[in-house]
N, C-alpha and C. Protein backbone atom coordinates (compact mmCIF):
# COMPACT_ATOMS: atom_id res chain seq x y z
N UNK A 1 25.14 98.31 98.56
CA UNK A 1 25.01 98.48 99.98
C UNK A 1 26.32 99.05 100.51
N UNK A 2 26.10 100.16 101.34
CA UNK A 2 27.17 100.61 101.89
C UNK A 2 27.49 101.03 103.35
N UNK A 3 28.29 100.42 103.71
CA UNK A 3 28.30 100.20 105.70
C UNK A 3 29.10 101.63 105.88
N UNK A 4 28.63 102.46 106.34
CA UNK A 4 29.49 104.03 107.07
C UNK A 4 30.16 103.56 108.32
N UNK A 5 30.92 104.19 108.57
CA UNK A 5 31.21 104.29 109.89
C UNK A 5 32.20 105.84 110.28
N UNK A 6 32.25 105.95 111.55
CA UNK A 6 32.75 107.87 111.93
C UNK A 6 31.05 108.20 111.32
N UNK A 7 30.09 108.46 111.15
CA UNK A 7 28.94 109.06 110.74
C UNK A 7 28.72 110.15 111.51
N UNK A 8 28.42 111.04 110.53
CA UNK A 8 27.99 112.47 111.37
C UNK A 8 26.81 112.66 110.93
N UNK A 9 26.07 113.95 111.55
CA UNK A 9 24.62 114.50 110.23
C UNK A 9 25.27 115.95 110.59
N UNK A 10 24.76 116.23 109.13
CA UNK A 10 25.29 117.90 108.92
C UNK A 10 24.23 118.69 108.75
N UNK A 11 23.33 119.86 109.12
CA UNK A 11 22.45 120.56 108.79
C UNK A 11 23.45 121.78 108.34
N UNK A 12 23.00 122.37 106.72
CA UNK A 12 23.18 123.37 106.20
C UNK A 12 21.93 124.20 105.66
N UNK A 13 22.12 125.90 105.93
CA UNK A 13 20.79 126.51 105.86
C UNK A 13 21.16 127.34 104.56
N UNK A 14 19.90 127.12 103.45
CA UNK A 14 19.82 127.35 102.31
C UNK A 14 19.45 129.03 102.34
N UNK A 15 19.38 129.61 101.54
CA UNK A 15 19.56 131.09 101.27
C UNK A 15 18.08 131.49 101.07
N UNK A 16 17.60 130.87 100.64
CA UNK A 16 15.64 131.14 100.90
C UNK A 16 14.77 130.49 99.89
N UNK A 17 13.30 130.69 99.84
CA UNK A 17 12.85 129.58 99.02
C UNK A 17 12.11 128.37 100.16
N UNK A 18 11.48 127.68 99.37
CA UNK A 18 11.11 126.50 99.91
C UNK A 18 11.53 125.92 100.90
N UNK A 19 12.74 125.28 100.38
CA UNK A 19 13.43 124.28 100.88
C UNK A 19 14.70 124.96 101.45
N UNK A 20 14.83 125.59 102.96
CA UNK A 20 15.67 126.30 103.76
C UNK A 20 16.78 125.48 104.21
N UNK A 21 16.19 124.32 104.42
CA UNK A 21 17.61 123.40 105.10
C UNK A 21 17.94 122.19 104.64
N UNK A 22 19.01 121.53 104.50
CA UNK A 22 19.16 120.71 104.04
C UNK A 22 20.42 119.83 104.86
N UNK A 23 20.07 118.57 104.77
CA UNK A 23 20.77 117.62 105.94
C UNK A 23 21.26 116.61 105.34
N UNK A 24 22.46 115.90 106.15
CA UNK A 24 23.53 115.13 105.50
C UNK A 24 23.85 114.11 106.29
N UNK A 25 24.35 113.01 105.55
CA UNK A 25 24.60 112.07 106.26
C UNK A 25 25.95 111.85 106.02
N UNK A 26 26.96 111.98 106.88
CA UNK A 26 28.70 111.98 106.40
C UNK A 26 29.00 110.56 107.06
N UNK A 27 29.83 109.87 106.07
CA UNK A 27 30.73 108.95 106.63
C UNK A 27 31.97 108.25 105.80
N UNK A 28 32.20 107.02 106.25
CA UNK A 28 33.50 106.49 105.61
C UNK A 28 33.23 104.82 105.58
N UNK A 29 33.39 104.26 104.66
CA UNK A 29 33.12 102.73 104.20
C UNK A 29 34.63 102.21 104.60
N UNK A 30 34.60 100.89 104.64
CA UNK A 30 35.65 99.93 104.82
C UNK A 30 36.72 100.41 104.45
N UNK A 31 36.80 100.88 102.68
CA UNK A 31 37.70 101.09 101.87
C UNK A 31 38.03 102.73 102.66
N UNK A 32 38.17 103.39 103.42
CA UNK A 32 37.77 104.84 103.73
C UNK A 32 37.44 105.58 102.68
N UNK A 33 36.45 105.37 101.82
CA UNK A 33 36.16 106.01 101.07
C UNK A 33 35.22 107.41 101.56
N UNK A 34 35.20 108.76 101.34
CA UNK A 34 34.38 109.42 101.93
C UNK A 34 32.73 109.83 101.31
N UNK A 35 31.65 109.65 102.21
CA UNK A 35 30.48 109.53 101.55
C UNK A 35 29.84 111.02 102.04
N UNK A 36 28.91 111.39 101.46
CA UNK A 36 27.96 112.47 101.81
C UNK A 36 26.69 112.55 100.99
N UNK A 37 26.05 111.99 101.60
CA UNK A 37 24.57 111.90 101.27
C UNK A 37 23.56 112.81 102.04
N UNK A 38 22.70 113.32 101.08
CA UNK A 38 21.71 113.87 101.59
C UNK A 38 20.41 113.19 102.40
N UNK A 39 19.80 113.79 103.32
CA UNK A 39 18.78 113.09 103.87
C UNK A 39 17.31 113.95 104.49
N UNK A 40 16.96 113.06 104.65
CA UNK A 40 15.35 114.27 105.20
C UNK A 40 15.55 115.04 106.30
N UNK A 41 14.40 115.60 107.08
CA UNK A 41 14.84 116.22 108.52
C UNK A 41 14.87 114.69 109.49
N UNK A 42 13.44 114.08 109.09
CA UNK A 42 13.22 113.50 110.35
C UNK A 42 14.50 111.99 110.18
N UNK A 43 14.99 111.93 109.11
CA UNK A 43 16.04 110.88 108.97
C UNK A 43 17.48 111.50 110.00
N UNK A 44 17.74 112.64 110.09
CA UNK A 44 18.58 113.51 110.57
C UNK A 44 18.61 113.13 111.76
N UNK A 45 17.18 113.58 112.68
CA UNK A 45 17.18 113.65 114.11
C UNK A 45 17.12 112.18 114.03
N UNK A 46 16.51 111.32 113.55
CA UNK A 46 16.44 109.47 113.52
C UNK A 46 18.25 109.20 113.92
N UNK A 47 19.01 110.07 113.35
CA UNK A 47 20.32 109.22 113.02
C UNK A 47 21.30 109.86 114.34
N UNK A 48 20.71 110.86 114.84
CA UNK A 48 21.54 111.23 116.17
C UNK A 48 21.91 110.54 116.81
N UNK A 49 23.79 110.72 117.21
CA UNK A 49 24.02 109.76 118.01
C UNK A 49 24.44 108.09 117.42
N UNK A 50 24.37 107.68 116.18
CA UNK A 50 24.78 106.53 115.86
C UNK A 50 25.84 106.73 115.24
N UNK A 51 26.44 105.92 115.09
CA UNK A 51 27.55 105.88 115.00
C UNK A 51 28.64 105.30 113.81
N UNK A 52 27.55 103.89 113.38
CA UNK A 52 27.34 103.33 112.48
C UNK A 52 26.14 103.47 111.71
N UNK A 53 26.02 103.05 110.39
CA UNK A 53 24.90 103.04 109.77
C UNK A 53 24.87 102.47 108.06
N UNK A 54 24.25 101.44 108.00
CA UNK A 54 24.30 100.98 106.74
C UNK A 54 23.09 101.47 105.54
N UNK A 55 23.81 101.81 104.43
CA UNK A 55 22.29 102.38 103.76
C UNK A 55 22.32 101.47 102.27
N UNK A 56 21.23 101.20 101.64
CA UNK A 56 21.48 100.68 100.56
C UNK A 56 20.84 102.23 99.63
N UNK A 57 21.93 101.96 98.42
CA UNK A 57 21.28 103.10 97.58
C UNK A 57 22.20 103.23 96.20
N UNK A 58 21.91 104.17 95.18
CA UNK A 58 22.45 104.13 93.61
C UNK A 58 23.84 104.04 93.97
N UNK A 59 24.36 103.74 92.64
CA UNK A 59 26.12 103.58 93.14
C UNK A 59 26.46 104.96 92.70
N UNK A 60 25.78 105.46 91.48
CA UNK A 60 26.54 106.53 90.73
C UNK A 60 26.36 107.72 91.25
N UNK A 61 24.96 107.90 92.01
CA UNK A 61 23.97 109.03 92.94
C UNK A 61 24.23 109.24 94.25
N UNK A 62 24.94 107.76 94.63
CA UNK A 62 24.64 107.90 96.20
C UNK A 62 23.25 108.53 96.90
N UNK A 63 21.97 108.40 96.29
CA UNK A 63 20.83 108.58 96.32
C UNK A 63 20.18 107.49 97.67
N UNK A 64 20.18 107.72 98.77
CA UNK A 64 19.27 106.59 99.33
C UNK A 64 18.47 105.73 99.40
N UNK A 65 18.17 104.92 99.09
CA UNK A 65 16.90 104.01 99.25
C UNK A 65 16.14 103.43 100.06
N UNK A 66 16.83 102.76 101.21
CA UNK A 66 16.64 102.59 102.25
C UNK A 66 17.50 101.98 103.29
N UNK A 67 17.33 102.28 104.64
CA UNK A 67 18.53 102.26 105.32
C UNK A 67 18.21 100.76 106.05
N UNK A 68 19.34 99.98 106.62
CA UNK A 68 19.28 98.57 106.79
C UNK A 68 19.55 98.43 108.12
């Protein structure tokens, strides 16, 4: 489990293909460690505006699982 805090979302636009955009979840844990996880669209617009945000997910992937 990992508590963010400073959290941003980042939309970056992919070069073509399927999957055009791709969205991020940026932040910093206790330790300031820096995180960047990927996320869906509608998790993106969900996360506008917060500030904090705790997510549980792989340690080695930083893969999401679900957010708390």
């Amino acid at each position: 489990m990992i508590h963010l805090t400073s959290v941003t979302e980042r939309e970056t636009n992919g070069l073509s293909g399927l999957i055009s955009h791709h969205y991020y979840l940026c932040g910093r844990d206790d330790e300031w460690t820096e995180y960047q996880m990927e996320i869906s669209s509608d998790e993106y617009y969900e996360l506008e505006g917060e500030e904090q945000v705790t997510v549980l997910c792989y340690p080695r992937t930083e893969r999401i699982l679900k957010f708390l």
